[in-house]
C-alpha atoms as a PDB file:
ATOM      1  CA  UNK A   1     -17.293   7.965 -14.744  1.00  0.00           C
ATOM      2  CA  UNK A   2     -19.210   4.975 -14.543  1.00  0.00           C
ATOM      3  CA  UNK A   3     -16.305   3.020 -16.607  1.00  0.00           C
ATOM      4  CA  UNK A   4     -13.830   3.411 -14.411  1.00  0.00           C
ATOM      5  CA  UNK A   5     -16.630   2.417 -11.905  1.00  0.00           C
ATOM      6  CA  UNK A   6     -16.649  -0.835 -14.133  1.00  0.00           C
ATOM      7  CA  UNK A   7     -13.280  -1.311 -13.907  1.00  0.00           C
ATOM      8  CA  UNK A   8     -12.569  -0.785 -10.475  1.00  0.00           C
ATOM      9  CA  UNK A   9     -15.213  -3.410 -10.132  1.00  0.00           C
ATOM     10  CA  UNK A  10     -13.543  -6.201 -12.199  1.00  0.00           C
ATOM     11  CA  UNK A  11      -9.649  -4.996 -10.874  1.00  0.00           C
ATOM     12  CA  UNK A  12     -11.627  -5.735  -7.451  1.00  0.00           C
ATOM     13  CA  UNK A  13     -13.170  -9.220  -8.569  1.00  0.00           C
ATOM     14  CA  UNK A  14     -10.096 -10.609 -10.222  1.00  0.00           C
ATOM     15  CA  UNK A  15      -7.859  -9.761  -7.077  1.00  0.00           C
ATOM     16  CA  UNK A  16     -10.210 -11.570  -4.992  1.00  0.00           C
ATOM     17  CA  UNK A  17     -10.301 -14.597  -7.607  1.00  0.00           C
ATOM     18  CA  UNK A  18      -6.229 -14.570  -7.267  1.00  0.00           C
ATOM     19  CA  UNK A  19      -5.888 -13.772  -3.929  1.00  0.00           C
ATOM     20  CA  UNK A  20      -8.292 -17.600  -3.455  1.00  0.00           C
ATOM     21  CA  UNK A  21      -5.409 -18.942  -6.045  1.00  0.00           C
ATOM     22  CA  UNK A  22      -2.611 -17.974  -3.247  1.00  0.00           C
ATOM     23  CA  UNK A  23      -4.637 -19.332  -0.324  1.00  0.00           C
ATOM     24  CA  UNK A  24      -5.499 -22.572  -2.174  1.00  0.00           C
ATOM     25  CA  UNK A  25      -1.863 -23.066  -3.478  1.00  0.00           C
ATOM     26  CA  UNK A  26      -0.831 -22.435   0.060  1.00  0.00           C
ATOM     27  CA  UNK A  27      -3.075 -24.995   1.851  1.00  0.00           C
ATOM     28  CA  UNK A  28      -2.056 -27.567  -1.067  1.00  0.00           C
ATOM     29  CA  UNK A  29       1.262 -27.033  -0.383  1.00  0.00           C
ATOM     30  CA  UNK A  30       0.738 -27.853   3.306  1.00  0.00           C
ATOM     31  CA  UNK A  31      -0.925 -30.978   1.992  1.00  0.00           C
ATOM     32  CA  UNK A  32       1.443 -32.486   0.484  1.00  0.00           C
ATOM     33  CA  UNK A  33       2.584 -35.913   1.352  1.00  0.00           C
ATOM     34  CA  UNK A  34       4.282 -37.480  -1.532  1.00  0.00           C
ATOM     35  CA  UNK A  35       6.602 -40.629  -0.945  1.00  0.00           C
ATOM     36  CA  UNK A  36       8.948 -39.723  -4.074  1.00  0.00           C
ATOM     37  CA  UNK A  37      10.565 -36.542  -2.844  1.00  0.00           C
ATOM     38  CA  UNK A  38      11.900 -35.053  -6.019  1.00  0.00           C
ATOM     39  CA  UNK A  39       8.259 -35.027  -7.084  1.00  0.00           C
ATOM     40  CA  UNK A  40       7.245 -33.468  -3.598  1.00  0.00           C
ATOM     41  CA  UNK A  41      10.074 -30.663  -4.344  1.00  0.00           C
ATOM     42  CA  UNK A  42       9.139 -30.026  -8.133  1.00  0.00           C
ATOM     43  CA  UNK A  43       5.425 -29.510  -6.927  1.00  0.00           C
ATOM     44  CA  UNK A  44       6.415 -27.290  -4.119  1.00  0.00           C
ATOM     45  CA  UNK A  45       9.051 -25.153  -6.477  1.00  0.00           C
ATOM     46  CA  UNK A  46       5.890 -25.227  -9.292  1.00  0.00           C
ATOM     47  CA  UNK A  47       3.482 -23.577  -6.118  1.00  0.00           C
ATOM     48  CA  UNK A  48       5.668 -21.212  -5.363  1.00  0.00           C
ATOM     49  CA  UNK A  49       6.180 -19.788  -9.263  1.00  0.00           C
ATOM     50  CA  UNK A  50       2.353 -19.637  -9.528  1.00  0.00           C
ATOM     51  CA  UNK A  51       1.979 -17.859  -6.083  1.00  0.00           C
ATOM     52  CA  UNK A  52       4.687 -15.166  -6.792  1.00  0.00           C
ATOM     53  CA  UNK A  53       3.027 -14.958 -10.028  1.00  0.00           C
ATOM     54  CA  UNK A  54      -0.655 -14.518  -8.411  1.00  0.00           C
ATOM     55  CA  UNK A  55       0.537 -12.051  -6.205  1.00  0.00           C
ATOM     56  CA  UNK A  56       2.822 -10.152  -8.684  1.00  0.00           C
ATOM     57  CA  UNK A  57      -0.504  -9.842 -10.547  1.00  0.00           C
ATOM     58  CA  UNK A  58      -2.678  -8.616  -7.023  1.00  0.00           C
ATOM     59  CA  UNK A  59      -0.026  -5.640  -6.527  1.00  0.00           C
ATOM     60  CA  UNK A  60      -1.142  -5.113 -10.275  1.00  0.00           C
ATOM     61  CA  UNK A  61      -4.709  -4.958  -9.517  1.00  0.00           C
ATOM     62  CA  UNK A  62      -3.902  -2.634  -5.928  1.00  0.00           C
ATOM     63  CA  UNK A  63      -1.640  -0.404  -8.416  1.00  0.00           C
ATOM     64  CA  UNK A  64      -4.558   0.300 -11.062  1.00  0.00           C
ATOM     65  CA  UNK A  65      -7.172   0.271  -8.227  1.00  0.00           C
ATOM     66  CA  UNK A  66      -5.118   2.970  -6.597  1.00  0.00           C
ATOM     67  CA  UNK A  67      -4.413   4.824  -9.897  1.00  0.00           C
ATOM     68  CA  UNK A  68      -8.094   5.193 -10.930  1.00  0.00           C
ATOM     69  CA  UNK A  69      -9.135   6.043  -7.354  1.00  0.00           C
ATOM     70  CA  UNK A  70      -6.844   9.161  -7.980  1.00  0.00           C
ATOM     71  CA  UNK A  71      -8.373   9.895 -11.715  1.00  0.00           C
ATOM     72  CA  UNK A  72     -11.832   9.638  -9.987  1.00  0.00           C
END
């Protein structure tokens, strides 16, 4: 028992350390003010792949968390 106790804990620490990857990503992407716009749109279109990424990776984390909380 106490590894999935482990686990749960570091499922629970890395979706907290993604879910502060989405926030930042979002507040940069509020942020920015570039005078060459093709660069502003790659940047934005770059933010938005790591986001969906981040959060395809948190409904990972909620998935396992949920599937050991039923082996437990």
């Amino acid at each position: 028992m106490p590894h999935y106790e482990q686990v749960r804990h570091a499922i629970s620490a890395r979706k907290h350390t993604l879910e502060s990857i989405v926030d930042g990503i979002k507040n940069r992407k509020n942020g920015i003010q570039d005078e060459n716009h093709e660069v502003e749109e790659k940047m934005i279109h770059r933010l938005n792949q790591i986001e969906a990424e981040a959060k395809d990776m948190i409904s990972h984390c909620e998935q396992t968390e949920n599937a050991l909380r039923r082996e437990i």
